[in-house]
Protein backbone atom coordinates (compact mmCIF):
# COMPACT_ATOMS: atom_id res chain seq x y z
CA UNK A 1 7.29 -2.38 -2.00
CA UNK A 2 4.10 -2.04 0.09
CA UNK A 3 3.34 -2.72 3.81
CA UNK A 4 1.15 -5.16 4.19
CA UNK A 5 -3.01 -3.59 3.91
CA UNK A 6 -4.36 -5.04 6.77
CA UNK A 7 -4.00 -1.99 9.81
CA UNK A 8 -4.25 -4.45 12.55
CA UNK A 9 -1.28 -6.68 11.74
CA UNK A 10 1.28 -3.99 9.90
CA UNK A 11 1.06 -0.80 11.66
CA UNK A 12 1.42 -2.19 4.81
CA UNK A 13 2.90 -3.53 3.40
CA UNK A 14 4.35 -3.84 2.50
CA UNK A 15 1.81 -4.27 9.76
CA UNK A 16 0.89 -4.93 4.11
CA UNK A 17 -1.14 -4.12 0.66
CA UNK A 18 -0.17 -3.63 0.05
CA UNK A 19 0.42 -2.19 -0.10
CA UNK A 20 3.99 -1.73 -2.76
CA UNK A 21 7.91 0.23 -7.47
CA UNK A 22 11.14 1.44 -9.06
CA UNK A 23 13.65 3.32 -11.65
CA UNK A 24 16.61 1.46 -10.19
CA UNK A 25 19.50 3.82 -8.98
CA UNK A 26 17.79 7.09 -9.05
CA UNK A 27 17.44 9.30 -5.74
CA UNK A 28 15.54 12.40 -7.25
CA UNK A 29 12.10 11.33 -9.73
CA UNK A 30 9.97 14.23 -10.77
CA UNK A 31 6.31 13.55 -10.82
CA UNK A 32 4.14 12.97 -13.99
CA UNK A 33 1.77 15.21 -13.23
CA UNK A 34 3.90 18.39 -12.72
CA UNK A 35 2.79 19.36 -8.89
CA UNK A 36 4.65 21.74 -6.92
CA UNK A 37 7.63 20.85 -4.68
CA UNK A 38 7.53 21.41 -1.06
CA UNK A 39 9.88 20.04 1.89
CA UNK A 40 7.51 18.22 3.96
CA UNK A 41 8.31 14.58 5.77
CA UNK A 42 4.83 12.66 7.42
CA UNK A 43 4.13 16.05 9.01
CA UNK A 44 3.88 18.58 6.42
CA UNK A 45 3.27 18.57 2.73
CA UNK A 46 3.19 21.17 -0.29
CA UNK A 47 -0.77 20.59 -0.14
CA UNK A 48 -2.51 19.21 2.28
CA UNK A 49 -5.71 18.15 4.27
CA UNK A 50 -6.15 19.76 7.63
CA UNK A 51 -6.64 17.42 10.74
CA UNK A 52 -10.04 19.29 11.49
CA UNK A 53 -11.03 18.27 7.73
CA UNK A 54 -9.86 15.21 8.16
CA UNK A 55 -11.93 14.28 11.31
CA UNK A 56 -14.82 15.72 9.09
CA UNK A 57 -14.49 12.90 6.53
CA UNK A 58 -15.41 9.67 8.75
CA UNK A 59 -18.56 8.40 6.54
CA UNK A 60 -18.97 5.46 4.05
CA UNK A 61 -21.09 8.25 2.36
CA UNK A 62 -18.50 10.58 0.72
CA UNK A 63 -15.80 6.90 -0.18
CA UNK A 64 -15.21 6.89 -4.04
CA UNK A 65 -17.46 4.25 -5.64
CA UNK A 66 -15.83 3.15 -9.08
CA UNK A 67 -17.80 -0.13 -11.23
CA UNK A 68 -15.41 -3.01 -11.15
CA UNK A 69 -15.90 -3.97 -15.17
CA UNK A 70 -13.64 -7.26 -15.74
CA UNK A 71 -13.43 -6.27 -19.10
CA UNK A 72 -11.75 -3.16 -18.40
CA UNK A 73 -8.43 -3.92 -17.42
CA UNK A 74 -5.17 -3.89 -18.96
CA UNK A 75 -1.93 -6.54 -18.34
CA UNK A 76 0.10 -4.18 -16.25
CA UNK A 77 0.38 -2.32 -13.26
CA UNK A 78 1.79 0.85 -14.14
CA UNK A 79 0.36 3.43 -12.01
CA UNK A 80 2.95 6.02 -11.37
CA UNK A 81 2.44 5.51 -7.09
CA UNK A 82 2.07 1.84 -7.71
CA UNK A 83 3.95 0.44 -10.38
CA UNK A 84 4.14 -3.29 -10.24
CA UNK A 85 6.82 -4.48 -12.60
CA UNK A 86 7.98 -7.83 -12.50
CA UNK A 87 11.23 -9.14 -10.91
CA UNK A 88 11.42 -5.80 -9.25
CA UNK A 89 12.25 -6.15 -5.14
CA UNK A 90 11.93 -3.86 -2.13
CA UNK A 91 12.85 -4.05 0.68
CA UNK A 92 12.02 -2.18 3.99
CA UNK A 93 13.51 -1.44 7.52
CA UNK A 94 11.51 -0.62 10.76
CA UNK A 95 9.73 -0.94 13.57
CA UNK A 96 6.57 -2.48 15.62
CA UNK A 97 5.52 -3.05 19.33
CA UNK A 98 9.49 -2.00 20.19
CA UNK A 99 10.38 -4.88 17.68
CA UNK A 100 12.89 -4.12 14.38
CA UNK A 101 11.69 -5.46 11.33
CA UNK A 102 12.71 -6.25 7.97
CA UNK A 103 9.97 -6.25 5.16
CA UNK A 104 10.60 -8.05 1.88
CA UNK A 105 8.40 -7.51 -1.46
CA UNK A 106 8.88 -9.10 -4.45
CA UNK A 107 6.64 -8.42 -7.83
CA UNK A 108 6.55 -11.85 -9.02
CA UNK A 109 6.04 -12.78 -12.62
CA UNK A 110 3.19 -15.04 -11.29
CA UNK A 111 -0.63 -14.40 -11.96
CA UNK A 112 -4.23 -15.27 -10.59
CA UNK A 113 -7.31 -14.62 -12.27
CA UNK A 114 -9.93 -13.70 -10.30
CA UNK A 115 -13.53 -12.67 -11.53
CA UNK A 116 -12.04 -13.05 -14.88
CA UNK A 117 -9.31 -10.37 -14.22
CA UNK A 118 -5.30 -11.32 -14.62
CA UNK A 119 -3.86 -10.28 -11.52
CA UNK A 120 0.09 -9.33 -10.89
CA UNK A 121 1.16 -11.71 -7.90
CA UNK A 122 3.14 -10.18 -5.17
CA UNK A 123 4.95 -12.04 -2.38
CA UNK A 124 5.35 -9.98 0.83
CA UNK A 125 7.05 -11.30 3.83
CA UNK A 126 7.98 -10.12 7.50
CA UNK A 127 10.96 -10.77 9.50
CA UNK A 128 11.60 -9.76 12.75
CA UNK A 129 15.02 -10.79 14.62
CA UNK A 130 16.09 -12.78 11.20
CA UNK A 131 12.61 -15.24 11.58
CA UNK A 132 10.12 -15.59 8.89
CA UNK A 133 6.76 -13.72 11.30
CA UNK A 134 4.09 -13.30 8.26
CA UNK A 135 4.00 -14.58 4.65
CA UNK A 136 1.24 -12.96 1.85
CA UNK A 137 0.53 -13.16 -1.23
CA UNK A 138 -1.06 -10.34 -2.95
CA UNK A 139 -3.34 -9.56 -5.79
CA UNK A 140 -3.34 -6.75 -7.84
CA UNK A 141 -4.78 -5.36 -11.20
CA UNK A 142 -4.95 -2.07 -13.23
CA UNK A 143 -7.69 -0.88 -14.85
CA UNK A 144 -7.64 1.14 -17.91
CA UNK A 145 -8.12 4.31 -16.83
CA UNK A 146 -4.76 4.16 -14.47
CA UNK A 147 -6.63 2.90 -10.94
CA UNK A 148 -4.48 -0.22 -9.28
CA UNK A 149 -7.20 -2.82 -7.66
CA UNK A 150 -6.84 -4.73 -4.85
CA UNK A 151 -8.35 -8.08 -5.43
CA UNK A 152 -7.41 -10.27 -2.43
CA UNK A 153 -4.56 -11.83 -0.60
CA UNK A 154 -3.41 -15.64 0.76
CA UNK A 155 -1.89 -14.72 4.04
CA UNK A 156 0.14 -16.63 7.41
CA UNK A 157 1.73 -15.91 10.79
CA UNK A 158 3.91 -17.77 11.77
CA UNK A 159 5.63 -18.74 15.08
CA UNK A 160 8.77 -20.72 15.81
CA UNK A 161 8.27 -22.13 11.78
CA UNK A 162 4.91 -23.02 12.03
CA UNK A 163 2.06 -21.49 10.32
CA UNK A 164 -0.48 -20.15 13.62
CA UNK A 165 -2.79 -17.90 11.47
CA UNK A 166 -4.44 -16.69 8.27
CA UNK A 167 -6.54 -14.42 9.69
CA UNK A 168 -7.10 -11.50 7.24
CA UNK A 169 -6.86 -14.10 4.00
CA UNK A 170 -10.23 -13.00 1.56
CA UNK A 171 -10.51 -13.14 -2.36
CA UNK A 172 -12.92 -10.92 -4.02
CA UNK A 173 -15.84 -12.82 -5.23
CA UNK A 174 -16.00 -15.20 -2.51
CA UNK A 175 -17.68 -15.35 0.65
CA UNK A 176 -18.86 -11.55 0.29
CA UNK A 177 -15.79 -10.18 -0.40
CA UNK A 178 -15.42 -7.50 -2.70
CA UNK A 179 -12.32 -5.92 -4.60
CA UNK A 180 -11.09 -2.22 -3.70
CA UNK A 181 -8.70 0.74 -4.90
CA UNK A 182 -5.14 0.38 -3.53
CA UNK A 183 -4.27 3.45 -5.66
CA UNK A 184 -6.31 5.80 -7.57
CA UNK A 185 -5.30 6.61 -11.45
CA UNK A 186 -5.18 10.50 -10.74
CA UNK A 187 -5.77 11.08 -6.54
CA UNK A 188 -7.25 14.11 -4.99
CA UNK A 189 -6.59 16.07 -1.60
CA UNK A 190 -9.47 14.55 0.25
CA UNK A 191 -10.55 11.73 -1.92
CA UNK A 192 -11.60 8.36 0.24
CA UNK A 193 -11.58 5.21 -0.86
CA UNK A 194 -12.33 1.86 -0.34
CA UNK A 195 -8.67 -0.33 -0.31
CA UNK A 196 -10.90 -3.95 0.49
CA UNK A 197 -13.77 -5.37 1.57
CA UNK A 198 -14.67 -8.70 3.69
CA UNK A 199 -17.27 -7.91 6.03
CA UNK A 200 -15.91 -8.41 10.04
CA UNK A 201 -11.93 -9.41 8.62
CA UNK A 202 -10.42 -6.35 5.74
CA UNK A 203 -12.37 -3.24 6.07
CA UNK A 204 -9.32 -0.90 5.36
CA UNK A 205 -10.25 2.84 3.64
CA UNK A 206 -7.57 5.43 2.72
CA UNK A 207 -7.48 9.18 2.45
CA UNK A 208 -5.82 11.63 0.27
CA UNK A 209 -4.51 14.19 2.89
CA UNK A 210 -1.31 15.34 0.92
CA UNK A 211 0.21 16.10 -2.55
CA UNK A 212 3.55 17.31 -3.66
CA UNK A 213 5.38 16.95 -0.97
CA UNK A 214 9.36 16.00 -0.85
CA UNK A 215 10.23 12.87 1.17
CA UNK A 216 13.49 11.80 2.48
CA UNK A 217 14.48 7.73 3.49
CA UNK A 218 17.67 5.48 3.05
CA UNK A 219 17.02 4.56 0.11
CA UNK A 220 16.63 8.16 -1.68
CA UNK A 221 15.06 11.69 -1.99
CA UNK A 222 11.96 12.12 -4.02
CA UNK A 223 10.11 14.57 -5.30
CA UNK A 224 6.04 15.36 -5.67
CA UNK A 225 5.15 12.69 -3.38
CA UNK A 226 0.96 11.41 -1.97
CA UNK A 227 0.45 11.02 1.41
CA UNK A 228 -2.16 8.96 2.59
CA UNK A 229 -3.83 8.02 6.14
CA UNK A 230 -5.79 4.77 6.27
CA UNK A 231 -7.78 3.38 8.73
CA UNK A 232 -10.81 0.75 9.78
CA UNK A 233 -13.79 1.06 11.72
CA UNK A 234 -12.25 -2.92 12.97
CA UNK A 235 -9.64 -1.00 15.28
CA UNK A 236 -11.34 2.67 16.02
CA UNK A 237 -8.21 4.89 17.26
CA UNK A 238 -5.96 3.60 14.75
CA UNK A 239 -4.63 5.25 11.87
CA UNK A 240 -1.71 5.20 9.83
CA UNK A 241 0.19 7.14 7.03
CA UNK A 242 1.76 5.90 4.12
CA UNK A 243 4.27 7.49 1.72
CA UNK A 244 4.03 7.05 -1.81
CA UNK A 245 6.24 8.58 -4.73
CA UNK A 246 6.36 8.82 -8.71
CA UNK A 247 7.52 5.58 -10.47
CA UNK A 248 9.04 4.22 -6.62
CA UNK A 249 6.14 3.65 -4.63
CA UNK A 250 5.31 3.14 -1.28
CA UNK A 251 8.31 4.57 0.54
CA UNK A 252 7.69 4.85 3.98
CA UNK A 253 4.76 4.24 6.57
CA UNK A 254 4.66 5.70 9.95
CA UNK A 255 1.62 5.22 12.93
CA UNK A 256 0.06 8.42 13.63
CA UNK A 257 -2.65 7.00 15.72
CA UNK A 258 -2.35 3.75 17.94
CA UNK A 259 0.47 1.92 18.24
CA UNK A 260 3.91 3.76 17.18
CA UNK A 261 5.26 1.43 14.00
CA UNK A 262 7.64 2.97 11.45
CA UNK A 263 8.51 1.80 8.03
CA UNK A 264 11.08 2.62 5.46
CA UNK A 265 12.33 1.90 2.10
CA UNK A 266 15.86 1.10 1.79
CA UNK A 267 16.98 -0.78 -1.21
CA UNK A 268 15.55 -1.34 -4.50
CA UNK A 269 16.39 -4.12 -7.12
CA UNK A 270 15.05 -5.43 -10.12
CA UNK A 271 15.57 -9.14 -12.56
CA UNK A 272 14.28 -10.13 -15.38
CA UNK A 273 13.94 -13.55 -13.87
């Protein structure tokens, strides 16, 4: 479902968070929130930011700040960019540094509390050339009013089998490290926000830059889409953009600063198991 979060090892994805969705079987979803239609693709949408605006917004000052309340959350992740349910498996086909890789998320039934909140636990895994390159765990929560938080995640890279790396690992709560917004209950054209935050390690903040748009991969055509550019002031000069449609998901990521990485969703499946 999601490319790994972290910019510096996925570009999410589902590199991360996160990331990651589905109505099995359907190709065409209609939004919930009745936006316009527009043929777009990563370089147009229906309505949309404009890069000069864009370059604009590049202070902490103008991020969304929303209290984390750990009594305010409910059992599932429903949000309808970022549903979460259980048993439910993407999986994902593309590209980094001239490698192909496959991307394999899995909404476990699995949970973690942490700072009292019941988290959804979601396995994420990287192959490239058929061996295992990064294994995550990821930790998500809803709040009541619709926003999907991103409370952490247990990460390793691995090389020839063994694990060489957990760079980018951070819970929120410990060691400084403070939850953030994967998705926000109702997003905005231009709305920032914070996605995590570990001082010097997961820094990542996304941006609203497009709404309604119609987007196109393997695995179907969907309608009244969010496009979203993140970035980190860890890697200056890197950005990427990430896809995400009604009741599916994150669909597709693509680098649009940096290095050139590509990532798209091509098979949904779901058990109860």
């Amino acid at each position: 479902m999601f490319r790994r979060q972290h910019i510096h090892k996925e570009i999410l994805m589902p590199r991360v968070p996160i990331h990651l969705l589905a109505i099995i079987g359907l190709s065409v979803l209609l939004s919930c929130d009745g936006q316009p239609t527009q043929p777009s693709g990563l370089s147009s949408a229906g309505t949309s930011v404009s890069p000069a605006d864009e370059a604009l917004s590049s202070t902490a000052s103008d991020i969304i700040s929303i209290p984390f309340d750990p009594g305010n959350f409910v059992p599932n992740v429903d949000n309808r960019f970022f549903p979460l349910t259980p048993g439910t498996r993407w999986v994902y086909k593309g590209e980094e540094d001239g490698e192909e890789e496959v991307n394999i998320t899995i909404a476990t039934h699995d949970r973690k509390t942490i700072l009292g909140v019941s988290a959804v636990v979601v396995l994420d895994r990287v192959f490239v050339g058929g061996e295992l390159k990064e294994k995550t765990f990821d930790w998500y929560a809803q709040d009541r009013r619709g926003n999907v938080w991103y409370l952490g995640e247990n990460t390793k890279e691995f090389e020839n089998g063994k694990v060489v790396s957990t760079e980018g690992s951070w819970e929120a709560g410990k060691n400084g490290a403070q939850a953030g917004i994967i998705m926000l209950a109702h997003p905005k054209l231009g709305e920032r926000y914070r996605q995590e935050f570990l001082a010097g390690e997961a820094e990542d903040v996304a941006r609203v830059v497009a709404r309604g748009i119609e987007e196109r991969v393997p695995y179907g055509t969907f309608n009244n889409c969010l496009r979203t550019v993140e970035s980190t002031r860890l890697e200056p000069g890197v950005k990427e953009a990430k896809i995400y449609c009604p009741r599916v998901g994150f669909v597709r990521a693509q680098g649009v600063e940096g290095p050139a990485t590509r990532l798209v969703l091509t098979e949904v499946t779901s058990s109860n198991r």
